[in-house]
PDB file of N, CA and C in Angstrom:
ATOM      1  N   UNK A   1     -10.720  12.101  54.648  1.00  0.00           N
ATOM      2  CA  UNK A   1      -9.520  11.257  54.644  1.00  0.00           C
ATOM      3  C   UNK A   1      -9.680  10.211  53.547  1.00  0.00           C
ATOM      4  N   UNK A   2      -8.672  10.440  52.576  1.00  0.00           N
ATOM      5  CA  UNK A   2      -8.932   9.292  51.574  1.00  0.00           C
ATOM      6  C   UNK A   2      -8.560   7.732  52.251  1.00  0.00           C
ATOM      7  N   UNK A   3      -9.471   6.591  51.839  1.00  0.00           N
ATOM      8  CA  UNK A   3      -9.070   5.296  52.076  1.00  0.00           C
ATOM      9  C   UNK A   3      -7.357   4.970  51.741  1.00  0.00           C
ATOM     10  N   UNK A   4      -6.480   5.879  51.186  1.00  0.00           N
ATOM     11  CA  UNK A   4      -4.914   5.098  51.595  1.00  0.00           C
ATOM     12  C   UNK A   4      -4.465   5.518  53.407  1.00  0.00           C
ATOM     13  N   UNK A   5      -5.165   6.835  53.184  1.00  0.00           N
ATOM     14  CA  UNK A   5      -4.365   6.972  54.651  1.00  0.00           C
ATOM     15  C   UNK A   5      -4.942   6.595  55.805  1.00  0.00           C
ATOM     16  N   UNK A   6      -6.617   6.410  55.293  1.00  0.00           N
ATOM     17  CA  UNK A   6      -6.940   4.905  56.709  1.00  0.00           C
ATOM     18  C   UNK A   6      -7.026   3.983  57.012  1.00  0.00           C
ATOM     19  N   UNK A   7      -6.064   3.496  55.828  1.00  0.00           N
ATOM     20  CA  UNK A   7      -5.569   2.365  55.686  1.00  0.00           C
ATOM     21  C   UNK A   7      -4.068   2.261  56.578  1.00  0.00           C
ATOM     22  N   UNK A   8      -3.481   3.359  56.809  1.00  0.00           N
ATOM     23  CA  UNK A   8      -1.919   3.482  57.430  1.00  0.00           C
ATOM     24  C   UNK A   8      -2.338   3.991  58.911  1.00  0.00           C
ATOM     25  N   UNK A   9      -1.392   2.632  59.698  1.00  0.00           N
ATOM     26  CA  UNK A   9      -1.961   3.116  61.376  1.00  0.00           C
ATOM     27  C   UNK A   9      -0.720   4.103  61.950  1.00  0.00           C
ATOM     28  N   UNK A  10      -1.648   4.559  62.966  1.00  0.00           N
ATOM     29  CA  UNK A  10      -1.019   5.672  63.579  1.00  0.00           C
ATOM     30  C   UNK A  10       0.581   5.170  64.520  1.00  0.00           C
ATOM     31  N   UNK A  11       1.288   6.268  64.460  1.00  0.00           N
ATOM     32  CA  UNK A  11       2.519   5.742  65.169  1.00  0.00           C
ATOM     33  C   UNK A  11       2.361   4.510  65.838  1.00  0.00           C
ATOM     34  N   UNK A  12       1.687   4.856  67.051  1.00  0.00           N
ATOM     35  CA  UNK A  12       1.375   4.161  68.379  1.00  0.00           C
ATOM     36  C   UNK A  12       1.129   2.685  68.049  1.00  0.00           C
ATOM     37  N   UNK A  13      -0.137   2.861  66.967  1.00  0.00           N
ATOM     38  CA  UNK A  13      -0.501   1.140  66.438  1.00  0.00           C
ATOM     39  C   UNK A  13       0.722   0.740  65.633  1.00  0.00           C
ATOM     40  N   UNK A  14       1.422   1.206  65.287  1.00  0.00           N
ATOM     41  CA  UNK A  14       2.770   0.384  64.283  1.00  0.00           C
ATOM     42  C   UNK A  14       3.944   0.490  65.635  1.00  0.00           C
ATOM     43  N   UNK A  15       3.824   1.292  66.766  1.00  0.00           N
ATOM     44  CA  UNK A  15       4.662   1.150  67.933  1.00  0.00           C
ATOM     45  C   UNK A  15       4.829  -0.075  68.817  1.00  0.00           C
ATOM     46  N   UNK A  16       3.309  -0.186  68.838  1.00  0.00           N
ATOM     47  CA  UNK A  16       3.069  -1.540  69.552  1.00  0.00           C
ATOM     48  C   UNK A  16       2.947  -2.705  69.222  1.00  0.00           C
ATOM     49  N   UNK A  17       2.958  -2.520  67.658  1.00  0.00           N
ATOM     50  CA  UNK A  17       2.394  -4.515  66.841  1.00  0.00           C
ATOM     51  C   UNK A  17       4.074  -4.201  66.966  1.00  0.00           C
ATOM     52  N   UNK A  18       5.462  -3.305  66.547  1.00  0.00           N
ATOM     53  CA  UNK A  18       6.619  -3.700  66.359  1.00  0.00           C
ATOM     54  C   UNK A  18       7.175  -4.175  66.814  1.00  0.00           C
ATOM     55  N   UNK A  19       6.957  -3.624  68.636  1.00  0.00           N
ATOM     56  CA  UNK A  19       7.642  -3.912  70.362  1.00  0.00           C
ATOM     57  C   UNK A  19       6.712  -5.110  70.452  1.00  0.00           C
ATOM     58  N   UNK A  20       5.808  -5.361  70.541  1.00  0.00           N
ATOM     59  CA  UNK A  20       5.235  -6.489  71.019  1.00  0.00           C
ATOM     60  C   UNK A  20       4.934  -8.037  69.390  1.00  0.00           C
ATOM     61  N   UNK A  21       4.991  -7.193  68.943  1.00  0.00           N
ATOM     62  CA  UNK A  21       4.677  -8.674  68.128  1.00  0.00           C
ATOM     63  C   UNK A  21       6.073  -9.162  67.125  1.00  0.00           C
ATOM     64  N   UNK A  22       7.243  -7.779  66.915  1.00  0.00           N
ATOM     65  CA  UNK A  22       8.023  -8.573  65.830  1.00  0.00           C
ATOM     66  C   UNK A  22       9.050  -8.461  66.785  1.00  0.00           C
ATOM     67  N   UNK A  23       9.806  -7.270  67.333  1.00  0.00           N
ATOM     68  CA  UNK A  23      11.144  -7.056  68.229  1.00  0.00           C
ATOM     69  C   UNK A  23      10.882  -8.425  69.421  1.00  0.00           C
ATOM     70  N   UNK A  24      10.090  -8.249  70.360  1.00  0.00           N
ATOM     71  CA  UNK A  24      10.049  -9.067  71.844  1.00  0.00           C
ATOM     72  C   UNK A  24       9.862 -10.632  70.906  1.00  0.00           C
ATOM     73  N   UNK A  25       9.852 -11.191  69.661  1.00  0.00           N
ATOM     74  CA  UNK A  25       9.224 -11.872  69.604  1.00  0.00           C
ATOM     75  C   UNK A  25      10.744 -12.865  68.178  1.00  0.00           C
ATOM     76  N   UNK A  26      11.437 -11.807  68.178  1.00  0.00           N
ATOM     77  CA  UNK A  26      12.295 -12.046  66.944  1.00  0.00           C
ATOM     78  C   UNK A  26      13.715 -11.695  68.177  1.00  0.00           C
ATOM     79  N   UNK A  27      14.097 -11.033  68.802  1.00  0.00           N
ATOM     80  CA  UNK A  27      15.544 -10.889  69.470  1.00  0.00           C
ATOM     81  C   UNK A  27      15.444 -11.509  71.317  1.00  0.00           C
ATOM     82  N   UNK A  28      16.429 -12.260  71.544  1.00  0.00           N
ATOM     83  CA  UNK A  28      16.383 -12.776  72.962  1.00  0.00           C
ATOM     84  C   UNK A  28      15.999 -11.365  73.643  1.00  0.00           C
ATOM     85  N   UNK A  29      16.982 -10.600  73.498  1.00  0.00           N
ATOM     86  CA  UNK A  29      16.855  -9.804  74.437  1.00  0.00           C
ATOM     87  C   UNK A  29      16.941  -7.738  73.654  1.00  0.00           C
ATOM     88  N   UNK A  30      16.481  -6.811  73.551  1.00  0.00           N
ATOM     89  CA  UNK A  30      15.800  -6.189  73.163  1.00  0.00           C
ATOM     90  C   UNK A  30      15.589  -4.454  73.981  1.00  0.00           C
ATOM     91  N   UNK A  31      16.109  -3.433  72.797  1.00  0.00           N
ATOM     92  CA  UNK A  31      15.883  -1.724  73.959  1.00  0.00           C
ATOM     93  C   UNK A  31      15.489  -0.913  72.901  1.00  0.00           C
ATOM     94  N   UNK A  32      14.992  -0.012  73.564  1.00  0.00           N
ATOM     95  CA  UNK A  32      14.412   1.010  72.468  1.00  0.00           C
ATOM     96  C   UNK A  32      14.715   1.718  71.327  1.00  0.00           C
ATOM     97  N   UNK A  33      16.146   1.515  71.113  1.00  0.00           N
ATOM     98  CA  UNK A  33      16.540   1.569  69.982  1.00  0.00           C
ATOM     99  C   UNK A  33      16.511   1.099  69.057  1.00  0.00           C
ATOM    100  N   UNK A  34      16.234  -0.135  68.883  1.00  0.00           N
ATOM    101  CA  UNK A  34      15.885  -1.167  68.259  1.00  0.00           C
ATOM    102  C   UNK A  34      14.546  -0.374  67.465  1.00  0.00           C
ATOM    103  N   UNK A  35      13.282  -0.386  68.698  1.00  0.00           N
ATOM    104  CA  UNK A  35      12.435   0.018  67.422  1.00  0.00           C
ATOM    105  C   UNK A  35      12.484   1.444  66.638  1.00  0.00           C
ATOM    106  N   UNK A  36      13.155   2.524  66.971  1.00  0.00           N
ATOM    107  CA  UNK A  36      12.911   3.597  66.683  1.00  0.00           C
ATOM    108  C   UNK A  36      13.539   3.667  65.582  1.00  0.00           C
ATOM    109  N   UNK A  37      15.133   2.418  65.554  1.00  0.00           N
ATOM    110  CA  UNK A  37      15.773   2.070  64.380  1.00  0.00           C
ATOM    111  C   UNK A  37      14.820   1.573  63.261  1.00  0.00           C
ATOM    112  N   UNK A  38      13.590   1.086  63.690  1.00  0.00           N
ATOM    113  CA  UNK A  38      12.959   0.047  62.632  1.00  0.00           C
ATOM    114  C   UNK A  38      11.839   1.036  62.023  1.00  0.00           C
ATOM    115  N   UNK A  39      11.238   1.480  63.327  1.00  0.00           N
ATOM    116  CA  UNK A  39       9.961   2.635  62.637  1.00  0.00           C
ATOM    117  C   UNK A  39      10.014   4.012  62.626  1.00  0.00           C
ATOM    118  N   UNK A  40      11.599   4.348  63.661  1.00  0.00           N
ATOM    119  CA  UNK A  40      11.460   5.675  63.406  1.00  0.00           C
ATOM    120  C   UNK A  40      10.545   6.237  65.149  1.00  0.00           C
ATOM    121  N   UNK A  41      10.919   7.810  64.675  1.00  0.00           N
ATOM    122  CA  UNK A  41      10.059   8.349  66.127  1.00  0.00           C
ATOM    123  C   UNK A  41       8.757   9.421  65.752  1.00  0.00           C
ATOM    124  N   UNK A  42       7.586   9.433  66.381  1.00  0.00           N
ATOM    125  CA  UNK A  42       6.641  10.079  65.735  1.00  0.00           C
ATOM    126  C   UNK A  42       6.800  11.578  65.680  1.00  0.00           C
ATOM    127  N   UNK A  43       6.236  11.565  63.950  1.00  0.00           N
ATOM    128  CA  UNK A  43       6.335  13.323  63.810  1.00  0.00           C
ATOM    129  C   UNK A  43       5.245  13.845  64.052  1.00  0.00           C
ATOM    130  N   UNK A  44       5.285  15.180  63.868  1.00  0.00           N
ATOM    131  CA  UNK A  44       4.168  15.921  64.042  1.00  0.00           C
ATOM    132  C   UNK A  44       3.019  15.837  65.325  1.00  0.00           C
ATOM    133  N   UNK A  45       2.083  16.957  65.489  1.00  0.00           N
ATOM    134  CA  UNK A  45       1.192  16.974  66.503  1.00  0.00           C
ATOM    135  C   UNK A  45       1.978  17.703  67.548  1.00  0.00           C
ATOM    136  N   UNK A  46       1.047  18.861  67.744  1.00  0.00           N
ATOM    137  CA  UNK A  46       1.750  19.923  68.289  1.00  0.00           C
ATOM    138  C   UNK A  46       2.311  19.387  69.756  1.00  0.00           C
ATOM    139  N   UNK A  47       2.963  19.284  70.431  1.00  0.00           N
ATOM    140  CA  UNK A  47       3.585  18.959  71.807  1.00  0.00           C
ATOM    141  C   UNK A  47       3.466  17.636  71.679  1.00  0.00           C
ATOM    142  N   UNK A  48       3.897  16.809  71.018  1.00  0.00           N
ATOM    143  CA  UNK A  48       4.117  15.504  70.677  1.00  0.00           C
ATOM    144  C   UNK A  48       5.916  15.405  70.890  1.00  0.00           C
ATOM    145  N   UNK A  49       5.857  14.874  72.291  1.00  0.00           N
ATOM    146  CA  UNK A  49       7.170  14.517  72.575  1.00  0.00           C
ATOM    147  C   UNK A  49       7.554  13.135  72.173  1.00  0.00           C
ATOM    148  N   UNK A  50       9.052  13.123  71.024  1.00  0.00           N
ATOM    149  CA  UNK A  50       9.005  11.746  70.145  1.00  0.00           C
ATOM    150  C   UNK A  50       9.559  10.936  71.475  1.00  0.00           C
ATOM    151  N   UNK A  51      10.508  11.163  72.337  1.00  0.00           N
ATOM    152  CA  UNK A  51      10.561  10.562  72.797  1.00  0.00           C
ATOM    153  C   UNK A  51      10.190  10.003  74.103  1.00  0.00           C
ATOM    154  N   UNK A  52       9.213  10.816  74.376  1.00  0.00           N
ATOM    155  CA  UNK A  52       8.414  10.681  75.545  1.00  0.00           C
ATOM    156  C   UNK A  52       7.037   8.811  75.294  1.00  0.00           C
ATOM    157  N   UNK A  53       7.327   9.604  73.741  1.00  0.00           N
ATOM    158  CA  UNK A  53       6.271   8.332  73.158  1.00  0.00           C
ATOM    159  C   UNK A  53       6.695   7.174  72.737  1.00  0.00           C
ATOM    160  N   UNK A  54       8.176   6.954  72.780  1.00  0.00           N
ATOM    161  CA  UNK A  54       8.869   5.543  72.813  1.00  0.00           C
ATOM    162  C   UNK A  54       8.693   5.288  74.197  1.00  0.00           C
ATOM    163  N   UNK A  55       9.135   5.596  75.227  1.00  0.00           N
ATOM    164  CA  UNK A  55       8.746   5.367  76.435  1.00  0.00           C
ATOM    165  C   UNK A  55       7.665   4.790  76.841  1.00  0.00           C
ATOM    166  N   UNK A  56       6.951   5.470  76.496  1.00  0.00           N
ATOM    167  CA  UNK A  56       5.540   5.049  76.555  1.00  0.00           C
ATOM    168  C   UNK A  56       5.147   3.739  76.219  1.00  0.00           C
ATOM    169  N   UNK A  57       5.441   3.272  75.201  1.00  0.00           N
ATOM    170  CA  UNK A  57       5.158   2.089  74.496  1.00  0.00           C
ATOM    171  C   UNK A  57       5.886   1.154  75.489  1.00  0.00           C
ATOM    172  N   UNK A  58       7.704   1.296  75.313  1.00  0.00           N
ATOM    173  CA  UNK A  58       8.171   0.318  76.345  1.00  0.00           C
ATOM    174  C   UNK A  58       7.991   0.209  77.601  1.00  0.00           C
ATOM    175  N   UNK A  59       7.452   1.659  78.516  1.00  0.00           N
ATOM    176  CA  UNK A  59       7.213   1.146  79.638  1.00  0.00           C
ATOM    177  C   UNK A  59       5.413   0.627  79.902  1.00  0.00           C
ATOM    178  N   UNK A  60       4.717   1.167  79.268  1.00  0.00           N
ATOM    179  CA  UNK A  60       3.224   0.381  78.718  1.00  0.00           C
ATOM    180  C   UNK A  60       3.090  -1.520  79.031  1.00  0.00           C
ATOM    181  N   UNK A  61       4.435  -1.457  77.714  1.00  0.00           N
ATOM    182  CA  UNK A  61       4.077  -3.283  77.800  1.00  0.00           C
ATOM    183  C   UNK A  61       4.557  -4.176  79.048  1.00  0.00           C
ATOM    184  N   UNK A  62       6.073  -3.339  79.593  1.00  0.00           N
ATOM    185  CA  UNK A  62       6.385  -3.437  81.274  1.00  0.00           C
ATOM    186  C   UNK A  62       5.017  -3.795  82.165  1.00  0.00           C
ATOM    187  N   UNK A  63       4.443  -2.864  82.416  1.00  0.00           N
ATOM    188  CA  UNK A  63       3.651  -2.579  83.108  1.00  0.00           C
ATOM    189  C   UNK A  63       2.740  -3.766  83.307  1.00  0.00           C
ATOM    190  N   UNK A  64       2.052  -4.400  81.515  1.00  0.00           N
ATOM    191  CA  UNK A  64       1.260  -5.208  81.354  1.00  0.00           C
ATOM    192  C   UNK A  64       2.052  -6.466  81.472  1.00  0.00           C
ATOM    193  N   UNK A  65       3.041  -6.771  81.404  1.00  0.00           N
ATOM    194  CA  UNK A  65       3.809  -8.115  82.084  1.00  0.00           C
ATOM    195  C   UNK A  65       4.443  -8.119  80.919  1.00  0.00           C
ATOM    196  N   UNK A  66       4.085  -8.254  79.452  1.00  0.00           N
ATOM    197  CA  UNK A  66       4.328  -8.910  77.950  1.00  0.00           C
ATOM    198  C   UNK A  66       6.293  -8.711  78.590  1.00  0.00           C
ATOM    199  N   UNK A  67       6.797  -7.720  78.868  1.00  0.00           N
ATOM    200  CA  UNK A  67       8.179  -7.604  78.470  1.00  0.00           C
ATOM    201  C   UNK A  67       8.607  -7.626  80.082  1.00  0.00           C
ATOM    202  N   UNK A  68      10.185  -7.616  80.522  1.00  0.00           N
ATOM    203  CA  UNK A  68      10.581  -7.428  81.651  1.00  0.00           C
ATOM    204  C   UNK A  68      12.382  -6.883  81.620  1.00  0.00           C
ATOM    205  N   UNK A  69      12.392  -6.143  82.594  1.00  0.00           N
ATOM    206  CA  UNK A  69      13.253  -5.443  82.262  1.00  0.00           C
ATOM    207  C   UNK A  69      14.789  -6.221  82.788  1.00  0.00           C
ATOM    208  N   UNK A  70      15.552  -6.449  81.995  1.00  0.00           N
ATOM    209  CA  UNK A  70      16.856  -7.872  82.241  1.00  0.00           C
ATOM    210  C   UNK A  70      18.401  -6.975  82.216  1.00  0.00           C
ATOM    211  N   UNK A  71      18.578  -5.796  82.381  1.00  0.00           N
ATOM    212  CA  UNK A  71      20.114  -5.122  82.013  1.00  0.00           C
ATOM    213  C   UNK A  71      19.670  -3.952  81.545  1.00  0.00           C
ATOM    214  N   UNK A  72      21.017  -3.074  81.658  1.00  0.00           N
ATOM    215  CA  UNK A  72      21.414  -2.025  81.201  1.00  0.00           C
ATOM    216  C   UNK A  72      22.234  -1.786  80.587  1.00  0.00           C
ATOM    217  N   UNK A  73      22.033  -0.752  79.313  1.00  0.00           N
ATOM    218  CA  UNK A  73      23.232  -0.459  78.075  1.00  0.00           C
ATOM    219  C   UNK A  73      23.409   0.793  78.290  1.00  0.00           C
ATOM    220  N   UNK A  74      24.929   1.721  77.520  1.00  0.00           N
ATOM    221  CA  UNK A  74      24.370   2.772  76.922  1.00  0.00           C
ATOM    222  C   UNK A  74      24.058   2.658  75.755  1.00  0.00           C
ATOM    223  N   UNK A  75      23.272   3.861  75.846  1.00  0.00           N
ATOM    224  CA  UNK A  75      22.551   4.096  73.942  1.00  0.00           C
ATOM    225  C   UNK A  75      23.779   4.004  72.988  1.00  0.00           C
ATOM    226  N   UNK A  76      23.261   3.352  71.583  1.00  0.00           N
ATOM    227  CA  UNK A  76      24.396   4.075  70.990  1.00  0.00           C
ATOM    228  C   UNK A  76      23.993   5.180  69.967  1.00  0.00           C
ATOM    229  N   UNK A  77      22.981   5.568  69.739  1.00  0.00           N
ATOM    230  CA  UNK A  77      22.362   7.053  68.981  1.00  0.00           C
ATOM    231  C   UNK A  77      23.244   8.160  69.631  1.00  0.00           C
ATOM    232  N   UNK A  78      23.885   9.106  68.941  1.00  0.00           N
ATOM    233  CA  UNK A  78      24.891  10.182  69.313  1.00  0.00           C
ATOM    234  C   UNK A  78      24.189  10.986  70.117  1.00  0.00           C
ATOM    235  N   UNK A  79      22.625  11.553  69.654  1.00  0.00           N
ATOM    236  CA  UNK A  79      21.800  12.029  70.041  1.00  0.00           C
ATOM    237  C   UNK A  79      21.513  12.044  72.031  1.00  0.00           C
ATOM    238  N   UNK A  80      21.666  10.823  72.292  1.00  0.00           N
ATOM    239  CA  UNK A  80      21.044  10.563  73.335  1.00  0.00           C
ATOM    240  C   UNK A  80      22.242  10.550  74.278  1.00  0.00           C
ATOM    241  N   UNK A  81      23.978  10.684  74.016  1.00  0.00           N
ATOM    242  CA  UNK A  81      25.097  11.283  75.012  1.00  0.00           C
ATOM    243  C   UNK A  81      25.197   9.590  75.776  1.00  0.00           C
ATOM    244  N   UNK A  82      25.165   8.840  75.122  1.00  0.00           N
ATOM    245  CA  UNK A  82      25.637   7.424  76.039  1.00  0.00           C
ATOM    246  C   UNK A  82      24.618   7.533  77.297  1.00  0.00           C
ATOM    247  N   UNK A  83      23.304   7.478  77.538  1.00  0.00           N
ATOM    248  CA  UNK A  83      22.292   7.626  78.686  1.00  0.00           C
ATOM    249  C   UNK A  83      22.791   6.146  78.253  1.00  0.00           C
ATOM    250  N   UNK A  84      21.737   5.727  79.543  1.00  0.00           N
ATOM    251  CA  UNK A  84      21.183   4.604  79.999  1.00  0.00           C
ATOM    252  C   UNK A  84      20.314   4.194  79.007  1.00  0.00           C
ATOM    253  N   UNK A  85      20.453   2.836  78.663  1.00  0.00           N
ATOM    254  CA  UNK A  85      19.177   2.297  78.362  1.00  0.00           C
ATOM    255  C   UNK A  85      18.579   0.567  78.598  1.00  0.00           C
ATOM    256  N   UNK A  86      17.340   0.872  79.217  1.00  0.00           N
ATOM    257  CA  UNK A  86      16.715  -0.805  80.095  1.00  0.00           C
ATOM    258  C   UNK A  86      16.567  -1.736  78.405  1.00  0.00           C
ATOM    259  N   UNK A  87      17.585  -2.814  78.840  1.00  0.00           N
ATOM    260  CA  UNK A  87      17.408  -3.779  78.023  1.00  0.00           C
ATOM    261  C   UNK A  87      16.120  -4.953  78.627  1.00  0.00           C
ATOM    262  N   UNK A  88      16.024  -5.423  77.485  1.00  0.00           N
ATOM    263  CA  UNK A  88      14.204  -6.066  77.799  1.00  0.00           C
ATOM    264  C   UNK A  88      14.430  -7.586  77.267  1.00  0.00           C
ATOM    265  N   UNK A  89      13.227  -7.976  77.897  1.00  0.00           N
ATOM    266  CA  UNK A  89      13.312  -9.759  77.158  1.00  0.00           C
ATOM    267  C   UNK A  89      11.554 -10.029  77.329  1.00  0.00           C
ATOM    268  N   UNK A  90      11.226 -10.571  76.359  1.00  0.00           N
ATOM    269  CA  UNK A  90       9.642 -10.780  76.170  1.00  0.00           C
ATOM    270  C   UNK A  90       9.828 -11.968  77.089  1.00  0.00           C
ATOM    271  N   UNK A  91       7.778 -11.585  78.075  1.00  0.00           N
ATOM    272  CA  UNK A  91       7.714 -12.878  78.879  1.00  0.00           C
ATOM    273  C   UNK A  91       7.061 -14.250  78.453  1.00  0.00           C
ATOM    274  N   UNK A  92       6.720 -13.811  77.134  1.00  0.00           N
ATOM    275  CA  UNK A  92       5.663 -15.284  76.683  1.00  0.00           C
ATOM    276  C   UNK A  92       4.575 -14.615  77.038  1.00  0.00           C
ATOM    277  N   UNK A  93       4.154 -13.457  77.319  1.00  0.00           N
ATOM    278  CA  UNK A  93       2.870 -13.026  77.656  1.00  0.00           C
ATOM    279  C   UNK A  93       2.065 -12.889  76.146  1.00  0.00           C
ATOM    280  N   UNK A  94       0.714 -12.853  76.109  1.00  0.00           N
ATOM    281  CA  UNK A  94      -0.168 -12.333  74.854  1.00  0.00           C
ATOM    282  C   UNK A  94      -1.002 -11.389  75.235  1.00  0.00           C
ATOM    283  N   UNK A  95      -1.656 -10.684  74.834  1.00  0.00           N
ATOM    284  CA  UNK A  95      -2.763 -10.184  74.881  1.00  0.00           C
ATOM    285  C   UNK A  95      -3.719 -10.629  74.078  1.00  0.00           C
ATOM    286  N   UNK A  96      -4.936 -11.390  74.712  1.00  0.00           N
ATOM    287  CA  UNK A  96      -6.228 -11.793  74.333  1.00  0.00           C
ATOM    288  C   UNK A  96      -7.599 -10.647  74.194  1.00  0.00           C
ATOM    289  N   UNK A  97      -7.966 -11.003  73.641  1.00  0.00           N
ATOM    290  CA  UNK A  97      -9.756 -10.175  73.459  1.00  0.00           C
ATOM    291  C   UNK A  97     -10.191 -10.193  74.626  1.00  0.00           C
ATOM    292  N   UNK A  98      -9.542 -11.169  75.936  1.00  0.00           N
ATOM    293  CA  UNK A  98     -10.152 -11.414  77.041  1.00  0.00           C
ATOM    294  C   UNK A  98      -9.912  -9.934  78.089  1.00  0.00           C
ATOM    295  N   UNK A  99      -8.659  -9.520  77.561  1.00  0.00           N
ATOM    296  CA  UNK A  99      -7.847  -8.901  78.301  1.00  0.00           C
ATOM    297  C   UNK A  99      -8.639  -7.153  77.964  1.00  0.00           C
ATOM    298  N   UNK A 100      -8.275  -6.613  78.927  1.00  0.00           N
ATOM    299  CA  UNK A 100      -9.011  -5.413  79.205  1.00  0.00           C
ATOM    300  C   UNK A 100      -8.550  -4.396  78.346  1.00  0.00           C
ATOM    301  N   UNK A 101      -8.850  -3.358  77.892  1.00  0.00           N
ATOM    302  CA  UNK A 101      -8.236  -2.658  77.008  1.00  0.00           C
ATOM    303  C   UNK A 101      -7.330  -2.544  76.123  1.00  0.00           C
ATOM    304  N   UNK A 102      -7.781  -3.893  74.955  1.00  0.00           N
ATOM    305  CA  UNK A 102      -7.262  -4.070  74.163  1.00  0.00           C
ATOM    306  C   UNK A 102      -7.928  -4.061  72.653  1.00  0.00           C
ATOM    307  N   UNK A 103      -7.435  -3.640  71.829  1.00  0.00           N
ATOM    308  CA  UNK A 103      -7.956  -4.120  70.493  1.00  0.00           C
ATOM    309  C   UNK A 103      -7.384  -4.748  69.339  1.00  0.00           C
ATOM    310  N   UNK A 104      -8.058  -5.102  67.900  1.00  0.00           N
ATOM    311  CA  UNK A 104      -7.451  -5.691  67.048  1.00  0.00           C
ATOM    312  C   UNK A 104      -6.082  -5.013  66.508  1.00  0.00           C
ATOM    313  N   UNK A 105      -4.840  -5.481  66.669  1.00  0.00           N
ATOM    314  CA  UNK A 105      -3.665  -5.264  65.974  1.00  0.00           C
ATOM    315  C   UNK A 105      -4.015  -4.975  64.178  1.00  0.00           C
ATOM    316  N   UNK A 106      -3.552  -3.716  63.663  1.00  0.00           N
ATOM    317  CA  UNK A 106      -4.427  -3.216  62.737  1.00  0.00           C
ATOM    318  C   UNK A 106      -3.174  -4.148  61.538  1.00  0.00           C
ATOM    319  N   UNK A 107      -2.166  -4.987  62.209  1.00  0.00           N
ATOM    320  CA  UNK A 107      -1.137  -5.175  61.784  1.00  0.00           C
ATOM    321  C   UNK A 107      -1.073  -6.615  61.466  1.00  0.00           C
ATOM    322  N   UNK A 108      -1.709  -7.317  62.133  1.00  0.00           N
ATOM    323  CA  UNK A 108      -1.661  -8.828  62.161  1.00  0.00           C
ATOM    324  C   UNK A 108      -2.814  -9.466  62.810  1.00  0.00           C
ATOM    325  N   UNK A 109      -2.661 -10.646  62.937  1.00  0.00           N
ATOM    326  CA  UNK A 109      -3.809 -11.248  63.551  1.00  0.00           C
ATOM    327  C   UNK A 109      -3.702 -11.596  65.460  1.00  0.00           C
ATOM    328  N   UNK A 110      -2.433 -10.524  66.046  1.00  0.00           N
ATOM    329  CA  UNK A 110      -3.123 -10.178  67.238  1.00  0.00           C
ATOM    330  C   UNK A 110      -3.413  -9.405  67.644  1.00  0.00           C
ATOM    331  N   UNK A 111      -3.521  -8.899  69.099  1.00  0.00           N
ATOM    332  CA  UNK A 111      -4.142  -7.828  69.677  1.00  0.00           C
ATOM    333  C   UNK A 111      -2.893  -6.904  70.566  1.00  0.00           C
ATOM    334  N   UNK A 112      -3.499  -5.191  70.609  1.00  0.00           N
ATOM    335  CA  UNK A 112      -2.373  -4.178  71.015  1.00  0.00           C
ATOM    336  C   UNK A 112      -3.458  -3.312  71.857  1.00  0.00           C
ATOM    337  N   UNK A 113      -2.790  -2.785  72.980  1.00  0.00           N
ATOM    338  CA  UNK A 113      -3.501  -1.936  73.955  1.00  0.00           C
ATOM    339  C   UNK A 113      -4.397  -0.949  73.453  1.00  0.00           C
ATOM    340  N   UNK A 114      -5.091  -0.228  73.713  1.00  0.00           N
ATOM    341  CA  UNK A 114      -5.754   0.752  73.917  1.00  0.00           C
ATOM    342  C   UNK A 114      -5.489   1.765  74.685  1.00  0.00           C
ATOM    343  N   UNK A 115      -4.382   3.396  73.747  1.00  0.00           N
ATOM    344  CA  UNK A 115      -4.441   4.168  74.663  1.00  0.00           C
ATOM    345  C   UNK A 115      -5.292   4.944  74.585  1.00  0.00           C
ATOM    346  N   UNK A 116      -5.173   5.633  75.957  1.00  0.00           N
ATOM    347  CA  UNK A 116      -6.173   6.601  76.410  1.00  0.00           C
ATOM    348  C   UNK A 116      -5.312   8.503  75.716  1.00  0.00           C
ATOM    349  N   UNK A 117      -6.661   8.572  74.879  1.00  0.00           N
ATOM    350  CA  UNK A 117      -6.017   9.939  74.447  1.00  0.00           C
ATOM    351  C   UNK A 117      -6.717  11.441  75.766  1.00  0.00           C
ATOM    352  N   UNK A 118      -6.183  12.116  75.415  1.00  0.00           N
ATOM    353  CA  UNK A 118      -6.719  13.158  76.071  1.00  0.00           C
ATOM    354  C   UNK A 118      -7.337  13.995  74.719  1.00  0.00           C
ATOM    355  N   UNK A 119      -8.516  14.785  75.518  1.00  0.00           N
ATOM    356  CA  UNK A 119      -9.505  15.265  74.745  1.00  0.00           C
ATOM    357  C   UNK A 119      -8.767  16.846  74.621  1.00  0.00           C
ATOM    358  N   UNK A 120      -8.364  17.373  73.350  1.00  0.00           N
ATOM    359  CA  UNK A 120      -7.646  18.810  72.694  1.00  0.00           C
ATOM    360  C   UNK A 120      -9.152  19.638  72.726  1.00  0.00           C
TER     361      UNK A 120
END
């Protein structure tokens, strides 16, 4: 792997510095369209569901408190048929070095989860 491309982080790490450090942190209130508008949805990798892996991210930071879920929209991507979608509002939460499965944001000077991959 040449040093440009390990220099460029993987979906997930540009998923999570976006949702947690610029979107929850730049709009009152905030849905997944937003980021997929900003970064896009991940390609490639065989059974790599793109949108299984936005999910992921937004319901991830749910989970960890950072975001909370405040309303419902429909989408407006044509793609997605007017579904549902959970509008969000950041809680003032951070993630510290203290905090359990986390590491350096490859993006800035904070910190983004640690997922768990499965072994191919």
């Amino acid at each position: 792997m040449s040093t440009a491309e390990a220099a460029v982080p993987d979906w997930s790490d540009l998923a999570k510095h976006t949702w947690n450090h610029v979107i929850a942190r730049t709009h009152e209130t905030f849905h997944s369209e937003i980021l997929t508008d900003m970064i896009g949805k991940p390609r490639g990798g065989t059974g790599q569901h793109r949108n299984n892996a936005v999910g992921s991210i937004v319901n991830g930071a749910a989970k960890r408190g950072l975001t909370r879920k405040v309303d419902r929209m429909n989408a407006k991507n044509p793609e997605s048929h007017s579904n549902n979608r959970n509008v969000w509002e950041w809680t003032g939460m951070v993630l510290t070095a203290k905090d359990k499965r986390v590491k350096p944001c490859p993006l800035c000077s904070g910190y983004i989860t640690v997922t768990a991959r499965k072994k191919t």
